[in-house]
N, C-alpha and C. Protein backbone atom coordinates (compact mmCIF):
# COMPACT_ATOMS: atom_id res chain seq x y z
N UNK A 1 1.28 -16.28 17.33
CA UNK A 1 -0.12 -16.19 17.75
C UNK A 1 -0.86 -15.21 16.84
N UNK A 2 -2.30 -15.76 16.48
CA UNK A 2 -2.57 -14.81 15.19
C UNK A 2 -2.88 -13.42 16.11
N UNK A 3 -3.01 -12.46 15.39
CA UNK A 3 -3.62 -10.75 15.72
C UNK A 3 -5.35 -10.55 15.43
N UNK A 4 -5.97 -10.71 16.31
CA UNK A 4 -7.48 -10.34 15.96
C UNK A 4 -7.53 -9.65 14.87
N UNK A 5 -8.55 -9.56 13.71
CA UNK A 5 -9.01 -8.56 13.21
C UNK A 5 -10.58 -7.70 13.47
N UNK A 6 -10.07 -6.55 13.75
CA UNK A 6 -11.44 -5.74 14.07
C UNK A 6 -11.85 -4.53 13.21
N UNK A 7 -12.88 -3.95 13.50
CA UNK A 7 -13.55 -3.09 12.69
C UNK A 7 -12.14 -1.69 12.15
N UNK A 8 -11.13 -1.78 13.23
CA UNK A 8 -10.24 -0.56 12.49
C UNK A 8 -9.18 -1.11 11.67
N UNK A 9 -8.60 -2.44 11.74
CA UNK A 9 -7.90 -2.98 10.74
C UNK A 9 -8.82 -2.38 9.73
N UNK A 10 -10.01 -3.20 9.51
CA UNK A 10 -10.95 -2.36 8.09
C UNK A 10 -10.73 -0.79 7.52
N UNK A 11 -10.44 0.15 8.55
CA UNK A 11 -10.79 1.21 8.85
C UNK A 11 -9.56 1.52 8.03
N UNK A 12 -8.47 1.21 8.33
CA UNK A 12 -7.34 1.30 8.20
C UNK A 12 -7.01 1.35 6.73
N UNK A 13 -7.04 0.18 6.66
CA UNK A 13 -7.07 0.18 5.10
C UNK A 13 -8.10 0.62 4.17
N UNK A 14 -8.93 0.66 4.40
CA UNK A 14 -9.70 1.77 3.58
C UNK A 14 -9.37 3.29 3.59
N UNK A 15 -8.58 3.83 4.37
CA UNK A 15 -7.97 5.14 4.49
C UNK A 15 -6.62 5.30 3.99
N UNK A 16 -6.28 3.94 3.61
CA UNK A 16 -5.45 3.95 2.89
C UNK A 16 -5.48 3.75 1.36
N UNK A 17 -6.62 3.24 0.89
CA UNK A 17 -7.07 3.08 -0.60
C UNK A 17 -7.68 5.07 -0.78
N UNK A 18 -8.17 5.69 0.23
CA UNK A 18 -8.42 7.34 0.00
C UNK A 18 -7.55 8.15 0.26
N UNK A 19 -6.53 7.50 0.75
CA UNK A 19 -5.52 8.40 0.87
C UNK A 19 -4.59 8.41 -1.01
N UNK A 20 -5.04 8.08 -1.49
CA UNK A 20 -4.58 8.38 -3.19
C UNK A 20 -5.06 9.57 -3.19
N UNK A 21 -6.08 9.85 -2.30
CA UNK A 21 -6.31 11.57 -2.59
C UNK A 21 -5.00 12.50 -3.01
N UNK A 22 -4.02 12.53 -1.99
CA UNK A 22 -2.97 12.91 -1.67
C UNK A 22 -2.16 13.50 -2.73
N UNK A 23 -2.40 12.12 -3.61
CA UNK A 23 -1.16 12.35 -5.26
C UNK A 23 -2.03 13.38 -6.54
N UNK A 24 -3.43 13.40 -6.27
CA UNK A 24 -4.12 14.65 -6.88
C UNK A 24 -3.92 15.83 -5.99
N UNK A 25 -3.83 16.25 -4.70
CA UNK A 25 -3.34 17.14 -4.41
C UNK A 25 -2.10 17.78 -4.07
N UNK A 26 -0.84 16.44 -4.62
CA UNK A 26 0.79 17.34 -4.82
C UNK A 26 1.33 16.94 -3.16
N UNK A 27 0.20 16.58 -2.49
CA UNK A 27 1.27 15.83 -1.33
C UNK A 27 2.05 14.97 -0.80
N UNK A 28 3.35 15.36 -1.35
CA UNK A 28 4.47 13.84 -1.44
C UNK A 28 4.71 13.21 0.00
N UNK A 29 4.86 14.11 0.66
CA UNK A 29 5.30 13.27 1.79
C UNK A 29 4.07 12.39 2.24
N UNK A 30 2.90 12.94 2.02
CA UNK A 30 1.57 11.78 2.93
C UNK A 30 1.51 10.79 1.77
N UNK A 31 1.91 10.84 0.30
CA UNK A 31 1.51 9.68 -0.43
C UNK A 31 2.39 8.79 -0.16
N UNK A 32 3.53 9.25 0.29
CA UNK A 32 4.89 8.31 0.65
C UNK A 32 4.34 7.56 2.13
N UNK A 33 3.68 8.03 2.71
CA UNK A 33 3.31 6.98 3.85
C UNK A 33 2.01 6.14 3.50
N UNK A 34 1.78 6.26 2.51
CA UNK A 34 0.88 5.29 2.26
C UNK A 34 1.47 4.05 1.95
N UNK A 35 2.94 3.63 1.89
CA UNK A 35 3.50 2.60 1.75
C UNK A 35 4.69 2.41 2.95
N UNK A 36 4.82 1.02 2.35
CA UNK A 36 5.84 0.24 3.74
C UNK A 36 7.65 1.18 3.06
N UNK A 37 8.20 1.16 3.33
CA UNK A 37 9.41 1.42 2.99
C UNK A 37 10.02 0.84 1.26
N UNK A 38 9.77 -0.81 1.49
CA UNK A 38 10.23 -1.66 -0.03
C UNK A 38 9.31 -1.66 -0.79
N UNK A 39 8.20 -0.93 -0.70
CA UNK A 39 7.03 -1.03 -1.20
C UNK A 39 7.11 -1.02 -2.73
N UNK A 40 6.46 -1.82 -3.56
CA UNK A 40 6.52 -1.51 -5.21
C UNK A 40 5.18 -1.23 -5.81
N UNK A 41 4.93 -0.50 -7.04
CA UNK A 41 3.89 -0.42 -7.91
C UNK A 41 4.02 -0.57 -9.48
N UNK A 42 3.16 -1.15 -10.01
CA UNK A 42 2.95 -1.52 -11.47
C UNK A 42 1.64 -0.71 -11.66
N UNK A 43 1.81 0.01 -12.34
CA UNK A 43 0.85 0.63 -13.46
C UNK A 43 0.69 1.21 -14.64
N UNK A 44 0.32 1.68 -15.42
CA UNK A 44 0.58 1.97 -16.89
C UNK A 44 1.68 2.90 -17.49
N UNK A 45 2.12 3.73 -16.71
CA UNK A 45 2.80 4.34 -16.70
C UNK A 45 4.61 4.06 -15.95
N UNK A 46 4.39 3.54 -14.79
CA UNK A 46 5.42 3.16 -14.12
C UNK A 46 5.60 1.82 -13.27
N UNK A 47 6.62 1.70 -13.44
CA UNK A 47 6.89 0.35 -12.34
C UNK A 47 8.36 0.36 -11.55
N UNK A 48 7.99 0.34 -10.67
CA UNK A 48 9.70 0.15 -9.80
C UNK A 48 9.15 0.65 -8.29
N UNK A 49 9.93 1.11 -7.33
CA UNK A 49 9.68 0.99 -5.99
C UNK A 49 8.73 2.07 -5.85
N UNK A 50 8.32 2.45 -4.55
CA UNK A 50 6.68 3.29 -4.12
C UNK A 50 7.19 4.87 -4.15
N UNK A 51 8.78 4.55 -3.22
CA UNK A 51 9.08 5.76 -3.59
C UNK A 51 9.64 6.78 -4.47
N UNK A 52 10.20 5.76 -5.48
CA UNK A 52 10.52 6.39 -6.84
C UNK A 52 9.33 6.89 -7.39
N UNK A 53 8.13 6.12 -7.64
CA UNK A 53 7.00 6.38 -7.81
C UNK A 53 6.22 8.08 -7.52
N UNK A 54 6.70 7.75 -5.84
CA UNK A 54 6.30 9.45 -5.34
C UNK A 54 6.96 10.51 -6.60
N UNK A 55 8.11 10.33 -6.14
CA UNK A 55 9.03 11.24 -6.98
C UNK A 55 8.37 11.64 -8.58
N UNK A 56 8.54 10.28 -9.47
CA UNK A 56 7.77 10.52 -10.54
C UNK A 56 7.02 11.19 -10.81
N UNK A 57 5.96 11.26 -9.53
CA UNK A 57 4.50 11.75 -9.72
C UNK A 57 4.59 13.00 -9.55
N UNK A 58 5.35 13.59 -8.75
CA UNK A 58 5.63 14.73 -8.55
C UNK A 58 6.08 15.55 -9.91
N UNK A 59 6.92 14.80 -10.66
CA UNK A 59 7.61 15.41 -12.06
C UNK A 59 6.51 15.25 -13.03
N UNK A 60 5.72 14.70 -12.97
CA UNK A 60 4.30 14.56 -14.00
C UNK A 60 3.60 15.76 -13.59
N UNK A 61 3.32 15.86 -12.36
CA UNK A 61 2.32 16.71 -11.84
C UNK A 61 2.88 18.22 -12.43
N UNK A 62 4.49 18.93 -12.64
CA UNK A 62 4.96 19.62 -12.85
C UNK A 62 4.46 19.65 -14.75
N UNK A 63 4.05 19.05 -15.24
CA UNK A 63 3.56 19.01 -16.81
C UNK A 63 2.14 19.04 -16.91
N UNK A 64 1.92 19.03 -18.36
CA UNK A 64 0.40 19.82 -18.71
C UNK A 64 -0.56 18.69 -18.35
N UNK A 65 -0.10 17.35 -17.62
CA UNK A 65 -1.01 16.63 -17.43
C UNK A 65 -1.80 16.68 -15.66
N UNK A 66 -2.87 16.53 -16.13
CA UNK A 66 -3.77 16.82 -14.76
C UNK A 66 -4.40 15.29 -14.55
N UNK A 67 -4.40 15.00 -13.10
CA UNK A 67 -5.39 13.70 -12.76
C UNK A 67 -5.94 13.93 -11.99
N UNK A 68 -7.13 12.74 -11.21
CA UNK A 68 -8.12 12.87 -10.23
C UNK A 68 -8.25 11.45 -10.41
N UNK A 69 -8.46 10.70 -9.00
CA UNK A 69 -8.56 9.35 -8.63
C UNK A 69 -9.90 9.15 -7.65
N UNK A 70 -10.84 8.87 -8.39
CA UNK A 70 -12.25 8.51 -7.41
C UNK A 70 -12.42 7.34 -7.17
N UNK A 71 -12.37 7.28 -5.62
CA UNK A 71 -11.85 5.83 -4.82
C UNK A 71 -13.16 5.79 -4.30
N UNK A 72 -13.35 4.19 -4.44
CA UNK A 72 -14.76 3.69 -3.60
C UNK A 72 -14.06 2.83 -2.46
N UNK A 73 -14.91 1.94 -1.53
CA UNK A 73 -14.86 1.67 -0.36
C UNK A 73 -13.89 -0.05 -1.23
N UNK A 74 -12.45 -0.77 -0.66
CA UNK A 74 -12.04 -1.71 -0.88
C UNK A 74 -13.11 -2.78 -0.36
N UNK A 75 -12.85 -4.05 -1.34
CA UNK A 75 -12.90 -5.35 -0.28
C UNK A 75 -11.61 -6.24 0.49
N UNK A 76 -11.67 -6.44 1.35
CA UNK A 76 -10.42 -6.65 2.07
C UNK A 76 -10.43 -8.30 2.88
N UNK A 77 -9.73 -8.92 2.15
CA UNK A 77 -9.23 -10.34 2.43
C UNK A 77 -8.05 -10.17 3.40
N UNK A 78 -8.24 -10.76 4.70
CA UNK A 78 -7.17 -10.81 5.14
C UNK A 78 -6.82 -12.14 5.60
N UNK A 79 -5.31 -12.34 6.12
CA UNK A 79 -4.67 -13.40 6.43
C UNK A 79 -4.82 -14.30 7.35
N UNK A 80 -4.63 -15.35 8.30
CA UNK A 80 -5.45 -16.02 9.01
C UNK A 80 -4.25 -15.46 10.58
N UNK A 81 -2.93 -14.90 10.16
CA UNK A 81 -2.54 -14.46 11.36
C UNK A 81 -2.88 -13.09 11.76
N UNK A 82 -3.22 -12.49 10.37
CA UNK A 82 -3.87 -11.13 10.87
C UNK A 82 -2.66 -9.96 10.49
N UNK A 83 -1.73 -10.66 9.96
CA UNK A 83 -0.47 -9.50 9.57
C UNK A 83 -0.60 -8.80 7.98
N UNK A 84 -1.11 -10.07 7.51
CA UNK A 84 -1.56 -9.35 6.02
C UNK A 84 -2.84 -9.61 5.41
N UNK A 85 -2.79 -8.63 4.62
CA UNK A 85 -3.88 -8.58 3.75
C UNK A 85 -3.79 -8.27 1.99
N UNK A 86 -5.13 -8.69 1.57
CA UNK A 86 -5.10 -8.52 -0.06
C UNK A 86 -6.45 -7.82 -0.04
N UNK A 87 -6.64 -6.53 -1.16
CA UNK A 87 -7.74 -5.62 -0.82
C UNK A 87 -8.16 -5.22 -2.31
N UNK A 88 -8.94 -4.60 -2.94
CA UNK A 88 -9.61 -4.72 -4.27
C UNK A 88 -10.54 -3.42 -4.25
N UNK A 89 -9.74 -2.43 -5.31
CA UNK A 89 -10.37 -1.40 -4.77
C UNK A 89 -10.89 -0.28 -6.36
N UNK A 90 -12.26 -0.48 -6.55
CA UNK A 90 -12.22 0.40 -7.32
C UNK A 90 -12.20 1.73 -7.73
N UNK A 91 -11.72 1.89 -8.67
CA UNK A 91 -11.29 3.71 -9.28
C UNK A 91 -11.52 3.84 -10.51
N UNK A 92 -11.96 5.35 -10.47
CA UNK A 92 -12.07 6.18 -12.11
C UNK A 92 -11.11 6.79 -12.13
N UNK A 93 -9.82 6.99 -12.59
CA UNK A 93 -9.27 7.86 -13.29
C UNK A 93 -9.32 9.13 -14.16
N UNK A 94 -9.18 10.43 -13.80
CA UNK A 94 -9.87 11.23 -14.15
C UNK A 94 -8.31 12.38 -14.64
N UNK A 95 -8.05 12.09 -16.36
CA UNK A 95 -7.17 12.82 -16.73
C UNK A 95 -7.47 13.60 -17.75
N UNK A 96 -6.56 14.60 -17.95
CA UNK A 96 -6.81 15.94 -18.76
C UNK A 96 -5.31 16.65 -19.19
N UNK A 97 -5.24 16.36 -20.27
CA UNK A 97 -3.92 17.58 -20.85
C UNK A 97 -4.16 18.79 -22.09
N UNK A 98 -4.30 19.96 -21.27
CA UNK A 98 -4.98 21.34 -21.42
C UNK A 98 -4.46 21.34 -22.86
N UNK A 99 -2.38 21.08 -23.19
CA UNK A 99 -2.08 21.59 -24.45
C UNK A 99 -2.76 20.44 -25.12
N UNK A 100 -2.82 19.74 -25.23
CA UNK A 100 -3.50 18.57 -26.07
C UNK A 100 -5.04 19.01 -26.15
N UNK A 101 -5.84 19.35 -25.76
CA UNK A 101 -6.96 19.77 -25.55
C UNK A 101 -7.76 18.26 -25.72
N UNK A 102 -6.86 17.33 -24.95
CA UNK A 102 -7.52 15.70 -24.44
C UNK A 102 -7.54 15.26 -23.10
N UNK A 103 -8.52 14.74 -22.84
CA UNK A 103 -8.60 13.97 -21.63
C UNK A 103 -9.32 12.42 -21.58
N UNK A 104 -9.45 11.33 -20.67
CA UNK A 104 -9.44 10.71 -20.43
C UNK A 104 -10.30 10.25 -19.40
N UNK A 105 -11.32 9.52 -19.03
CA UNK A 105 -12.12 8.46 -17.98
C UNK A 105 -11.70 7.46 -17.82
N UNK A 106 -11.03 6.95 -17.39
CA UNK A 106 -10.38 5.24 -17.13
C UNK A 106 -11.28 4.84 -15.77
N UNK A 107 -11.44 3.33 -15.92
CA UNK A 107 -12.35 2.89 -15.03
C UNK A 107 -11.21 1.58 -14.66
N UNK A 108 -10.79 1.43 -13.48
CA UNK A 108 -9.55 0.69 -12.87
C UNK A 108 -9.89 -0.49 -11.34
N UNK A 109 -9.48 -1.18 -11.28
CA UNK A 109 -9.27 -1.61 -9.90
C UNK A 109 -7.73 -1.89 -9.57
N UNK A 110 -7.80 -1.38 -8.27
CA UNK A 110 -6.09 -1.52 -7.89
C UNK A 110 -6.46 -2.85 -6.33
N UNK A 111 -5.74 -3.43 -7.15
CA UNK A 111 -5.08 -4.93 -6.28
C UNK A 111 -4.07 -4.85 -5.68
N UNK A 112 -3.63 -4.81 -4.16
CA UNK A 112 -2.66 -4.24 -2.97
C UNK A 112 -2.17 -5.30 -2.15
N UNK A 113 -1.16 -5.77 -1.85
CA UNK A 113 -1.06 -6.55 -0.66
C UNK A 113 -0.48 -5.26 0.27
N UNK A 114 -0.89 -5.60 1.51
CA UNK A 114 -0.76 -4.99 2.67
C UNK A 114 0.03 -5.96 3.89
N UNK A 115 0.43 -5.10 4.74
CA UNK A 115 1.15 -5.85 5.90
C UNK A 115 1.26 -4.57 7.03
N UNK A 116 1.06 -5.41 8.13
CA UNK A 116 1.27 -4.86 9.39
C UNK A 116 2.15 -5.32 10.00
N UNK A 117 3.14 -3.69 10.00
CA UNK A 117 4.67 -4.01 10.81
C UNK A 117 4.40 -2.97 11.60
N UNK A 118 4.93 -3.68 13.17
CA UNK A 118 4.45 -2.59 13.92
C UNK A 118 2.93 -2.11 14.62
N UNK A 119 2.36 -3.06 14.20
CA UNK A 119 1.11 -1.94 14.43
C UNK A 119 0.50 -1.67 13.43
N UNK A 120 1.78 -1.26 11.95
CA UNK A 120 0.59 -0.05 11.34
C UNK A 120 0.16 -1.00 9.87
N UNK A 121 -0.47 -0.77 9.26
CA UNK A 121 -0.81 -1.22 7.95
C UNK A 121 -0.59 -0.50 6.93
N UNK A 122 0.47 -0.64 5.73
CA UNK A 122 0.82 0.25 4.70
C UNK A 122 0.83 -0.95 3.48
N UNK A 123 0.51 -0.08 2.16
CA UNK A 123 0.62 -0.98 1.15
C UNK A 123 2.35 -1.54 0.78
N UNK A 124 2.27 -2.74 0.46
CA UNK A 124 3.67 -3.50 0.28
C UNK A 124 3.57 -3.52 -0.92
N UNK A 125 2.64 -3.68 -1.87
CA UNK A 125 2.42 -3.64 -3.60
C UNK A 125 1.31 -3.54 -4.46
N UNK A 126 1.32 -2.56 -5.22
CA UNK A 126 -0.20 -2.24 -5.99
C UNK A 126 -0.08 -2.74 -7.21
N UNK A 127 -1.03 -3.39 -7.96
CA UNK A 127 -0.89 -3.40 -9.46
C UNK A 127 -2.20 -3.04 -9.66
N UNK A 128 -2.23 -2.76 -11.07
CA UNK A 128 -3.62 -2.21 -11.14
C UNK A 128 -4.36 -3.26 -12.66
N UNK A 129 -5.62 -3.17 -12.41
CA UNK A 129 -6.76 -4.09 -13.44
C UNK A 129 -7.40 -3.33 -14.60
N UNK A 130 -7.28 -2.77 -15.50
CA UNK A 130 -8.01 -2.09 -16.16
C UNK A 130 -9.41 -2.52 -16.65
N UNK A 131 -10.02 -2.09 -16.35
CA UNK A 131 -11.88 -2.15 -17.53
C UNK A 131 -12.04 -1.48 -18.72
N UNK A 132 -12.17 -0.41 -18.40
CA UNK A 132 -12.72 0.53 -19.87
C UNK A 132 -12.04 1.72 -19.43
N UNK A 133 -12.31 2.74 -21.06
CA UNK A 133 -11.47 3.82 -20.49
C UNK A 133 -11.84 4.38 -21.65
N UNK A 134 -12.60 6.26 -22.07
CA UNK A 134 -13.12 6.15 -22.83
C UNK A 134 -11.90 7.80 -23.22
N UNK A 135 -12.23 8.39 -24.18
CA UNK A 135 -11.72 9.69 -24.75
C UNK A 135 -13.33 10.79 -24.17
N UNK A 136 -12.43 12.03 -23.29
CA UNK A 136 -13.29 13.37 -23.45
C UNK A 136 -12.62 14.41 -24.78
N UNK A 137 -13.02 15.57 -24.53
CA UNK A 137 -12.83 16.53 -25.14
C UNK A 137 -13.14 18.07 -24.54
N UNK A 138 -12.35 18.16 -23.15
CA UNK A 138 -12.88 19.03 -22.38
C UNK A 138 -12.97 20.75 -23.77
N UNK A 139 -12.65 20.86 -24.77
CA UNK A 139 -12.89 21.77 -25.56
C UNK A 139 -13.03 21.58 -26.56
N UNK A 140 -13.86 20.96 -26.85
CA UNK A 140 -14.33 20.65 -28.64
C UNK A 140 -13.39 19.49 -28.91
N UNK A 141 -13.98 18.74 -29.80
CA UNK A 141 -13.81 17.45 -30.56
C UNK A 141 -12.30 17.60 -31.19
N UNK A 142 -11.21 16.85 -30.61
CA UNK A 142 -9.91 16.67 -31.10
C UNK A 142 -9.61 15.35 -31.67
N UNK A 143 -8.78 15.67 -33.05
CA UNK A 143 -8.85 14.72 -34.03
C UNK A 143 -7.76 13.14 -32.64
N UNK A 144 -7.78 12.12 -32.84
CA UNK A 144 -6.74 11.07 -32.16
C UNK A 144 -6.12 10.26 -33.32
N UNK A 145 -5.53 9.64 -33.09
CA UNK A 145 -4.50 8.79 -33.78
C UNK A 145 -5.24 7.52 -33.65
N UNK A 146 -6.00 6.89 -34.77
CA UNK A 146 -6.83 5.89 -34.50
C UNK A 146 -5.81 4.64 -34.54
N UNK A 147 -4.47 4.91 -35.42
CA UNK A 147 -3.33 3.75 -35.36
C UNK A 147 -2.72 3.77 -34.12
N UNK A 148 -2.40 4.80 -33.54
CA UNK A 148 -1.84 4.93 -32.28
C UNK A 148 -2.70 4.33 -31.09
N UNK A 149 -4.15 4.58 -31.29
CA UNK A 149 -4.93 3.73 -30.38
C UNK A 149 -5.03 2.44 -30.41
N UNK A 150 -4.86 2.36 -31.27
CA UNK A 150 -5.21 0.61 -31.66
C UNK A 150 -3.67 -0.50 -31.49
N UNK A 151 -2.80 0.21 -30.99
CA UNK A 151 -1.80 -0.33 -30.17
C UNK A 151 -1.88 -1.10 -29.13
N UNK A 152 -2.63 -0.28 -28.29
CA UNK A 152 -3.11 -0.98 -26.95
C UNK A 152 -4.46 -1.56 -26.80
N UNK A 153 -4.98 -2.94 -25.64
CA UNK A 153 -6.08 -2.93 -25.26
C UNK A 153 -6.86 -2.22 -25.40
N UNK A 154 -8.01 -2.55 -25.55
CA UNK A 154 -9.12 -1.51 -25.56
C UNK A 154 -9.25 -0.90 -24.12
N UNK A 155 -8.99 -1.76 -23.44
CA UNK A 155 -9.64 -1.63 -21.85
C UNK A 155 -8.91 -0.34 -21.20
N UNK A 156 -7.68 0.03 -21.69
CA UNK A 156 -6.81 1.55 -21.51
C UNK A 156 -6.47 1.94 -23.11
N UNK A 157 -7.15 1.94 -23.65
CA UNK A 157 -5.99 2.61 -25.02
C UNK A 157 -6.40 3.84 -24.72
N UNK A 158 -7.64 4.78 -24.15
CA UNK A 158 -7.24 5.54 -24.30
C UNK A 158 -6.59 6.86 -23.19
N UNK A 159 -6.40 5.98 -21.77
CA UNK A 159 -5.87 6.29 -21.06
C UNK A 159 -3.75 6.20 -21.45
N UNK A 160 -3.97 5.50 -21.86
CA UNK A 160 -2.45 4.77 -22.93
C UNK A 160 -1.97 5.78 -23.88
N UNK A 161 -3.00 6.92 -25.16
CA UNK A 161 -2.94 7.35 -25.88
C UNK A 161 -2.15 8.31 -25.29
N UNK A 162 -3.25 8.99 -24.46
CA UNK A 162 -2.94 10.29 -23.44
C UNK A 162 -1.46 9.92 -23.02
N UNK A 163 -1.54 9.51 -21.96
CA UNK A 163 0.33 9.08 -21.21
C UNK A 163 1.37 9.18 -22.67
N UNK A 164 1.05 8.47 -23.59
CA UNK A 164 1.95 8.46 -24.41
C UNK A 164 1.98 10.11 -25.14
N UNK A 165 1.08 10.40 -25.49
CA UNK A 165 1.11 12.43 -26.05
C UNK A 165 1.89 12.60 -25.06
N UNK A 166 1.73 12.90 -24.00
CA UNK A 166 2.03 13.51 -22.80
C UNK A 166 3.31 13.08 -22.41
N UNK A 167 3.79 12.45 -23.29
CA UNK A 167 5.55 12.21 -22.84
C UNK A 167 6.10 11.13 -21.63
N UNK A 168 4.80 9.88 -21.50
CA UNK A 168 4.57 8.79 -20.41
C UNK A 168 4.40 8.04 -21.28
N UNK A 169 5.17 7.23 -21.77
CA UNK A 169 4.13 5.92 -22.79
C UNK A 169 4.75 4.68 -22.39
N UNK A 170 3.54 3.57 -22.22
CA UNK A 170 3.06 2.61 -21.85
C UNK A 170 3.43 1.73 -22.86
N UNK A 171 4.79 1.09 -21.71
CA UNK A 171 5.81 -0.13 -22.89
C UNK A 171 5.42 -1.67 -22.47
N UNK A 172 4.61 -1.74 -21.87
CA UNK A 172 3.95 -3.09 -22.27
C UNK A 172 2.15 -3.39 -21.50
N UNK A 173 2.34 -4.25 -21.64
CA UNK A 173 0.89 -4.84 -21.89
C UNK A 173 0.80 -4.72 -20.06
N UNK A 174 -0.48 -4.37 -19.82
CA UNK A 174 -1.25 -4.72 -18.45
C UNK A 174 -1.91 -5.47 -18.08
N UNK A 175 -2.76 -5.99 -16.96
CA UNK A 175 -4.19 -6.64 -16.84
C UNK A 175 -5.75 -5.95 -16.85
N UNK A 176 -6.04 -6.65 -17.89
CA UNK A 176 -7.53 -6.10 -18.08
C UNK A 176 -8.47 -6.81 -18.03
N UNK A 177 -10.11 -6.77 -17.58
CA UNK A 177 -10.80 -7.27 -16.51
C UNK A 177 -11.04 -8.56 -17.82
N UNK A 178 -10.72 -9.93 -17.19
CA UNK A 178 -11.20 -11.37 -17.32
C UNK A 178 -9.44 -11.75 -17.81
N UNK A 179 -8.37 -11.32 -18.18
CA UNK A 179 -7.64 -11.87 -18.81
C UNK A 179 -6.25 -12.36 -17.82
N UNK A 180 -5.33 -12.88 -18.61
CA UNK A 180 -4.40 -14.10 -17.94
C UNK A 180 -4.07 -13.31 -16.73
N UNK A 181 -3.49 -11.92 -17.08
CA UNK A 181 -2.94 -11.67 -16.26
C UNK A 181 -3.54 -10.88 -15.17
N UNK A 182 -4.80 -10.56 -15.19
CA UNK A 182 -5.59 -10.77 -14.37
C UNK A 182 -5.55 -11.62 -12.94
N UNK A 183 -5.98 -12.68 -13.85
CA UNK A 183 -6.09 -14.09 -12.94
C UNK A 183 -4.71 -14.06 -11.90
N UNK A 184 -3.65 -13.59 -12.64
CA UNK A 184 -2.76 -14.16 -12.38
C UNK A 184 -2.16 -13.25 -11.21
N UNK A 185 -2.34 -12.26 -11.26
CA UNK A 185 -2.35 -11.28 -10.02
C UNK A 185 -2.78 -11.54 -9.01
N UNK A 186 -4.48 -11.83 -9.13
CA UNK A 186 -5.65 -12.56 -8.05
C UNK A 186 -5.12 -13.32 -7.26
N UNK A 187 -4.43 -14.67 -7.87
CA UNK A 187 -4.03 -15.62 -7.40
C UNK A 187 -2.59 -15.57 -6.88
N UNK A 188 -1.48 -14.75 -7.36
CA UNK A 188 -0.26 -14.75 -6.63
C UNK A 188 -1.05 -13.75 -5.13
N UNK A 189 -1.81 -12.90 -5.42
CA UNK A 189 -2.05 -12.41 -3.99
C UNK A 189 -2.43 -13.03 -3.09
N UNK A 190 -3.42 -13.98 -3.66
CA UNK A 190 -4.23 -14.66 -2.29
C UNK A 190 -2.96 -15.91 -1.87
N UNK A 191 -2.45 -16.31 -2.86
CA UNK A 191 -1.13 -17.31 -2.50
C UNK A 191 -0.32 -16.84 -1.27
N UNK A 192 -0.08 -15.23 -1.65
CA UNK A 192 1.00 -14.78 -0.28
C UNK A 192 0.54 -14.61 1.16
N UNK A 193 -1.18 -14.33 1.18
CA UNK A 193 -1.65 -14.43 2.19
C UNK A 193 -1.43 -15.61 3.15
N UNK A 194 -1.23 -16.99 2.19
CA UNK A 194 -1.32 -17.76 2.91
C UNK A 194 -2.15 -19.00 2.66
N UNK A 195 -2.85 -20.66 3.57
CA UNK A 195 -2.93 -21.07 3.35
C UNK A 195 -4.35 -20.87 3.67
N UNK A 196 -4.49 -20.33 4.69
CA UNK A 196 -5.31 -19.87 5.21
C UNK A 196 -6.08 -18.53 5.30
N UNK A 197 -7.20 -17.69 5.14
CA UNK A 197 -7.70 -16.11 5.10
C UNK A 197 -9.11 -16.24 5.36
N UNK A 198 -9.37 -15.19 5.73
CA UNK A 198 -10.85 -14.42 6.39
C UNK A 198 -10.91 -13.88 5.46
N UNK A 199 -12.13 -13.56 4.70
CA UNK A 199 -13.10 -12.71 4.37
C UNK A 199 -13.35 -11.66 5.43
């Protein structure tokens, strides 16, 4: 029998796209409940389960690299029984590595399927979409590796550059906004929802 959806399912998951707060402020255990148990993530840096992930982040956070994740409000597709959902959520990325005297603006959307076990709603898998992503210089103009940039997409090279200085480098290709794999994300998500979904 399907599960109504109401205004706090919404609620729900949108407190869960701000709860990334969490991993800019070093709190492992609340970023770890932002996922189901088998939960996985793909992003430029890492891929494998949610909670290896935690862990990771934690050992990054211990190095000269600094982040900040500015989350806007998701759009949220859900399923026609009401157990899952697919949600679309945009973010700036906001990185900085002091010894490098480089930082980074990345402009992102993270694509989630969600599920409610129990009651509760936690993410089951994130991948993320890249757009643009430009070079700062929080202290005067630092020379970059224009060959080293030109490795990657434009749409992260220079979120890509950074991770890679910084002892994180980005061993293959991502999705960036209009391309295959793009699409191809879009569509395995809305596939798992089902045959059927609400807007």
């Amino acid at each position: 029998m399907p599960i109504p959806i109401t205004l706090q399912d919404s609620q729900d998951i949108a407190d869960l796209m701000t709860g990334w707060v969490h991993r800019d402020q070093g709190r492992w255990d609340r970023l770890r409940e932002l996922f189901h148990p088998d939960a996985r993530i793909e992003i430029t840096w890492f891929e494998g389960a949610a909670s290896d992930f935690v862990d990771a982040s934690a050992r990054m956070a211990s190095t000269g690299l600094r982040s900040k994740h500015l989350i806007t409000s998701p759009t949220v597709t859900f399923s026609a029984d009401g157990t899952r959902a697919v949600s679309e959520t945009n973010a700036v990325i906001v990185v900085e590595n002091s010894s490098l005297g480089l930082g980074c603006n990345g402009h992102n959307r993270f694509i989630d399927r969600l599920e409610r076990r129990a009651g509760v709603w936690r993410i089951t898998d994130r991948k993320s979409v890249y757009d643009f992503a430009t070079f700062t210089f929080p202290a005067g103009v630092t020379e970059v590796d224009a060959e080293v940039v030109g490795k990657y997409p434009r749409a992260y090279a220079a979120l890509a550059y950074l991770l890679d200085k910084s002892g994180f480098p980005v061993l293959r290709t991502f999705a960036t906004q209009g391309s295959e794999l793009e699409r191809g994300i879009t569509e395995s998500a809305l596939a798992w929802l089902g045959d059927e979904a609400d807007a």
